[in-house]
C-alpha atoms as a PDB file:
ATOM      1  CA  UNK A   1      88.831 -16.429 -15.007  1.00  0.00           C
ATOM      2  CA  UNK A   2      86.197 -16.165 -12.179  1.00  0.00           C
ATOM      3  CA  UNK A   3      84.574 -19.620 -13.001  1.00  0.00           C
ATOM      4  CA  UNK A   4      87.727 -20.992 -12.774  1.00  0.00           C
ATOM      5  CA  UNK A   5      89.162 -19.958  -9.629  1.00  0.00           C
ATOM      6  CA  UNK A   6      85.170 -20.487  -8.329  1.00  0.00           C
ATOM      7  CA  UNK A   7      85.539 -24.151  -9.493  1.00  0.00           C
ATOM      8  CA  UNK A   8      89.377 -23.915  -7.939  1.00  0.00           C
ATOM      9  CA  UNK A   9      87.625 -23.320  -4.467  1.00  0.00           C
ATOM     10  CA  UNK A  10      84.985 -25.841  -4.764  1.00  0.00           C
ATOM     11  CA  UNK A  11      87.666 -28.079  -5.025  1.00  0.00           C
ATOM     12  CA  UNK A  12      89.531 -26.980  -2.612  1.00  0.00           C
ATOM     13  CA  UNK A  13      86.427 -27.074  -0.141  1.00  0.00           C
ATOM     14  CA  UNK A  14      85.492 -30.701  -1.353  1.00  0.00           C
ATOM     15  CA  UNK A  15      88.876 -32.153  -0.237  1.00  0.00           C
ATOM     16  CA  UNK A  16      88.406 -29.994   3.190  1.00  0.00           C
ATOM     17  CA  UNK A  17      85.217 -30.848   4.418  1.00  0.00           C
ATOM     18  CA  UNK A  18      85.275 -34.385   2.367  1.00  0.00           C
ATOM     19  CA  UNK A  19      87.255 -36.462   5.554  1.00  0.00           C
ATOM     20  CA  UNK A  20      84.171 -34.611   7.955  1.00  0.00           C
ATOM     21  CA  UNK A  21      81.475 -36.503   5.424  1.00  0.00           C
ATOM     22  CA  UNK A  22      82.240 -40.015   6.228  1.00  0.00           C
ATOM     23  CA  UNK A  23      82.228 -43.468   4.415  1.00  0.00           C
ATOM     24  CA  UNK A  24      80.037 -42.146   1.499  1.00  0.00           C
ATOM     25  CA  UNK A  25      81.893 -44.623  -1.145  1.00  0.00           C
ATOM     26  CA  UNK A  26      80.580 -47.881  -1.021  1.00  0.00           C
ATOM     27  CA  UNK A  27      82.321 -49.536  -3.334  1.00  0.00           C
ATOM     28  CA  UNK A  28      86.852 -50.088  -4.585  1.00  0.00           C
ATOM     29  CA  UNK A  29      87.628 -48.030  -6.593  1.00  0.00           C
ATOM     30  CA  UNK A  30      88.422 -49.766  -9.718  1.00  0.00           C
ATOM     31  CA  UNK A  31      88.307 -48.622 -13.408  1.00  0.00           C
ATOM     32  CA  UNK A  32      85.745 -50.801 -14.335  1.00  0.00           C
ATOM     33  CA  UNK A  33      83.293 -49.251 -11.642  1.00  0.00           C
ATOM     34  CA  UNK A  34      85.522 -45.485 -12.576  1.00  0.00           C
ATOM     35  CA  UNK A  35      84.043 -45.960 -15.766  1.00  0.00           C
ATOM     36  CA  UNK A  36      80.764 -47.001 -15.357  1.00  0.00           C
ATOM     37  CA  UNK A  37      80.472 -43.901 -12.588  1.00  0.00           C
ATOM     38  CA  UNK A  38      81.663 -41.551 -14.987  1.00  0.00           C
ATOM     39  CA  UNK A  39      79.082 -42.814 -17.654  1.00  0.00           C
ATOM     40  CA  UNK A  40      76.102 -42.213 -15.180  1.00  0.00           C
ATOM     41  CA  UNK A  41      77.033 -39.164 -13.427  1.00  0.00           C
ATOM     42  CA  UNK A  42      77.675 -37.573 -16.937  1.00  0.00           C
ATOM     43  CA  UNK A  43      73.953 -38.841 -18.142  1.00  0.00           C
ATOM     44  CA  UNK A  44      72.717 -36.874 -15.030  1.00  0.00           C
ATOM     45  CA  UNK A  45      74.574 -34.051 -14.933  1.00  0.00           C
ATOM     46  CA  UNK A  46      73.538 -33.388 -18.598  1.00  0.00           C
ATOM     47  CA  UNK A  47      69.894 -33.731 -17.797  1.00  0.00           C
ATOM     48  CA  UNK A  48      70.508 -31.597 -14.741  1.00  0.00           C
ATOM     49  CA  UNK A  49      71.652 -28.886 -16.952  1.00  0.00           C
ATOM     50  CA  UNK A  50      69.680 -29.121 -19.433  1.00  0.00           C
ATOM     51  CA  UNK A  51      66.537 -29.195 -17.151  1.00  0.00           C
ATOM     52  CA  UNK A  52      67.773 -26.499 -15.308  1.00  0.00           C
ATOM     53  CA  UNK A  53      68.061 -23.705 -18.148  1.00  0.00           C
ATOM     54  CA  UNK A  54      64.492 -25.347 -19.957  1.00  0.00           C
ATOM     55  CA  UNK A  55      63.302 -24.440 -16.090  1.00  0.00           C
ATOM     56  CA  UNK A  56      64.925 -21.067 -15.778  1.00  0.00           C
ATOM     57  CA  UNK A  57      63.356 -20.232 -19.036  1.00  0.00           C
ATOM     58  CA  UNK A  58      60.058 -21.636 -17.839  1.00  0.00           C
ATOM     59  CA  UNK A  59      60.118 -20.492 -14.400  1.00  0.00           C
ATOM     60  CA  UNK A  60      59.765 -23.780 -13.161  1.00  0.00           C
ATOM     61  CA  UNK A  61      62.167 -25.950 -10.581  1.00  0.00           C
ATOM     62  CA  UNK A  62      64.876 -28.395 -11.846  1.00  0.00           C
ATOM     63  CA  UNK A  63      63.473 -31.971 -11.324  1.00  0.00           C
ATOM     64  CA  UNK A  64      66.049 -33.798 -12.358  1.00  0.00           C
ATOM     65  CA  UNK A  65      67.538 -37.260 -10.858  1.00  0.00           C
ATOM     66  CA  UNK A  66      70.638 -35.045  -9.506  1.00  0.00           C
ATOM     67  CA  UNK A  67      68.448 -32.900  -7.479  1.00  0.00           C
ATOM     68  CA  UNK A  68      66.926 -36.245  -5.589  1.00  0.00           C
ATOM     69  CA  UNK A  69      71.157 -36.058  -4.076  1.00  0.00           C
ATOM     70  CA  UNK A  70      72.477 -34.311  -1.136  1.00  0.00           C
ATOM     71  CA  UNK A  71      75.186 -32.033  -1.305  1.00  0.00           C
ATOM     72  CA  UNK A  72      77.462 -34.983   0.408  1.00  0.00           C
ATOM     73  CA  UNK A  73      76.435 -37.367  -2.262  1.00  0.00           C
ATOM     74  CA  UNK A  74      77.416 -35.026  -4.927  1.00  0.00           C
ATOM     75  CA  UNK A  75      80.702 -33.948  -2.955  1.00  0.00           C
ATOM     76  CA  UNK A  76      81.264 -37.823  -2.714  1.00  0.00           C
ATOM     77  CA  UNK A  77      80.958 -38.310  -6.276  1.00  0.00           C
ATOM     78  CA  UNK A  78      83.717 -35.595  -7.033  1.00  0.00           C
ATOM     79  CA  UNK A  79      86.240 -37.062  -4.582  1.00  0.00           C
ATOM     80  CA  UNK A  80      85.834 -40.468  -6.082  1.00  0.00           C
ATOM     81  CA  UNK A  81      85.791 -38.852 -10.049  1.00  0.00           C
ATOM     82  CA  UNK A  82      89.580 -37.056  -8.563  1.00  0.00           C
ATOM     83  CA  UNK A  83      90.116 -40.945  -7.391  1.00  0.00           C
ATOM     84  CA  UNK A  84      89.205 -42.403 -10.471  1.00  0.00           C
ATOM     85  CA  UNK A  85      92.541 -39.907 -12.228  1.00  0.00           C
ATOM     86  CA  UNK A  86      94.815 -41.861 -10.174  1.00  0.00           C
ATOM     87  CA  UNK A  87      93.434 -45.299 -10.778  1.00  0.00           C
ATOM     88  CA  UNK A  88      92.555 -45.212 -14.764  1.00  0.00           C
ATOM     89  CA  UNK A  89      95.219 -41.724 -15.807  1.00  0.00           C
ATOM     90  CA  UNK A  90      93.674 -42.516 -19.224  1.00  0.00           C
ATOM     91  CA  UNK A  91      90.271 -41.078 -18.828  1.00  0.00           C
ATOM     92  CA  UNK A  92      91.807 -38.246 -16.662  1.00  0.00           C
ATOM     93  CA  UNK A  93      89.655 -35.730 -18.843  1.00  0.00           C
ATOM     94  CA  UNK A  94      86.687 -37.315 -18.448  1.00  0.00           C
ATOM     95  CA  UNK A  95      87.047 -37.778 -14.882  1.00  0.00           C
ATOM     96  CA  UNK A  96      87.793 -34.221 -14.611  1.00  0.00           C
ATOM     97  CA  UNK A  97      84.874 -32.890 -16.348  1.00  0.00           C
ATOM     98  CA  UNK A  98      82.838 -35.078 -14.398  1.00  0.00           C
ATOM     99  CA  UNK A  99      83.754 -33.888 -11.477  1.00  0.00           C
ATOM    100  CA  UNK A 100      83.792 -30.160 -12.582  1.00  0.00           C
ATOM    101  CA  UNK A 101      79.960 -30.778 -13.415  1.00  0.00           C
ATOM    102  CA  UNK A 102      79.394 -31.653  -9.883  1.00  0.00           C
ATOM    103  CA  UNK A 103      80.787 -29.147  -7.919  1.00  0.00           C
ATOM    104  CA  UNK A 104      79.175 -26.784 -10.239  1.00  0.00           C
ATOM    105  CA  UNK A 105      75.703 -28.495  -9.127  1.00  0.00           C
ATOM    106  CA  UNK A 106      76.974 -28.689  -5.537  1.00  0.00           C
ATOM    107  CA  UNK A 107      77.615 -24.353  -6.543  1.00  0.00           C
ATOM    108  CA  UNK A 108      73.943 -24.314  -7.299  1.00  0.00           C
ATOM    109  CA  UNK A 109      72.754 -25.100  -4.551  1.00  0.00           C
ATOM    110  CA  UNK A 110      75.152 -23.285  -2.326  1.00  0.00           C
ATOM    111  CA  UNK A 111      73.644 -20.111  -4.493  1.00  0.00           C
ATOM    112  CA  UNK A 112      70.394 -21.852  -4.258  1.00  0.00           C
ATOM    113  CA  UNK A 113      70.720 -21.094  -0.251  1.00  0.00           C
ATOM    114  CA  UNK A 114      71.666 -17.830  -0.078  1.00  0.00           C
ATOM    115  CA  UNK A 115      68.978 -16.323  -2.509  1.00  0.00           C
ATOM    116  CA  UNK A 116      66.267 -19.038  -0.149  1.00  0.00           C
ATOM    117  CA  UNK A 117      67.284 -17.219   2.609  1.00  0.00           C
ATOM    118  CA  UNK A 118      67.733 -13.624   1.145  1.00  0.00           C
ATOM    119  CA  UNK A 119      71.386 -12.941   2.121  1.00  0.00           C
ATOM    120  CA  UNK A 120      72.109 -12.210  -1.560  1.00  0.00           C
ATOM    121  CA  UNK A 121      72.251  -8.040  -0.208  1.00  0.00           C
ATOM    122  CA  UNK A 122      74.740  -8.900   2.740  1.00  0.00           C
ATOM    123  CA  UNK A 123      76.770 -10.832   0.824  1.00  0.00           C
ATOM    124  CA  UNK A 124      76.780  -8.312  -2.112  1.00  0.00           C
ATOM    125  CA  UNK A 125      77.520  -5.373   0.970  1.00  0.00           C
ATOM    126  CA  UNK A 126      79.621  -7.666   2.695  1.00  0.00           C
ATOM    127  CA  UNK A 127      81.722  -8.313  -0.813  1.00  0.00           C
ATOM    128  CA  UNK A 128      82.135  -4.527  -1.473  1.00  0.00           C
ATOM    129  CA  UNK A 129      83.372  -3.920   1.954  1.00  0.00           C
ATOM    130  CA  UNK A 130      86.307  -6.068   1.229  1.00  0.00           C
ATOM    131  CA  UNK A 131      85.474  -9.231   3.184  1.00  0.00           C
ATOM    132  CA  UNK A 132      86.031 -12.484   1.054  1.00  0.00           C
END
């Protein structure tokens, strides 16, 4: 239930802040090029996972291809994977997924920030006192 209204908000904060990111699609979208985006970003967003628990059990950082991306390149991928639904409604699923991986990367790294800069204890305080 949490991980789903977590993803919920991502999405809801993509579409916000998405307009403020500018022209980061450089290409129609079509379902030839929906398709061939969905096919990559999966690839990656496998290896990203899958480097990031072998690295969490290793204590070593993720080095995979989707951490060489910014947040706004990953945020730009998920608005064009919600595209992509209303282009080619048969690989709606796929699209879906796809974009669910990425804004759970993009969710990484928001994480990622906070423990970097060691506000995990105010936000944990913060939570407890009410304010969300």
């Amino acid at each position: 239930m949490r991980s789903g209204f977590i993803a919920v908000s991502l999405s809801i904060l993509v579409l916000y802040v998405a307009p403020s990111l500018g022209g980061q699609q450089d290409h129609a979208t079509t379902n030839e090029q929906c398709s061939a985006d969905m096919r990559l970003w999966r690839s990656q967003t496998a290896d990203y996972f899958t480097a990031d628990e072998s690295g969490a059990n290793a204590g070593t950082h993720n080095r995979s291809e989707l951490m060489k991306y910014s947040v706004r390149q990953l945020t730009s991928r998920a608005i064009e994977m919600r595209k992509c639904v209303i282009v080619d409604p048969e690989k709606e699923d796929g699209y879906n997924q796809t974009a669910s991986e990425l804004d759970s990367a993009i969710k990484d790294r928001y994480v990622m920030f906070v423990v970097r800069h060691n506000l995990v204890r105010q936000f944990t305080l913060e939570d407890e006192a009410g304010k969300r």
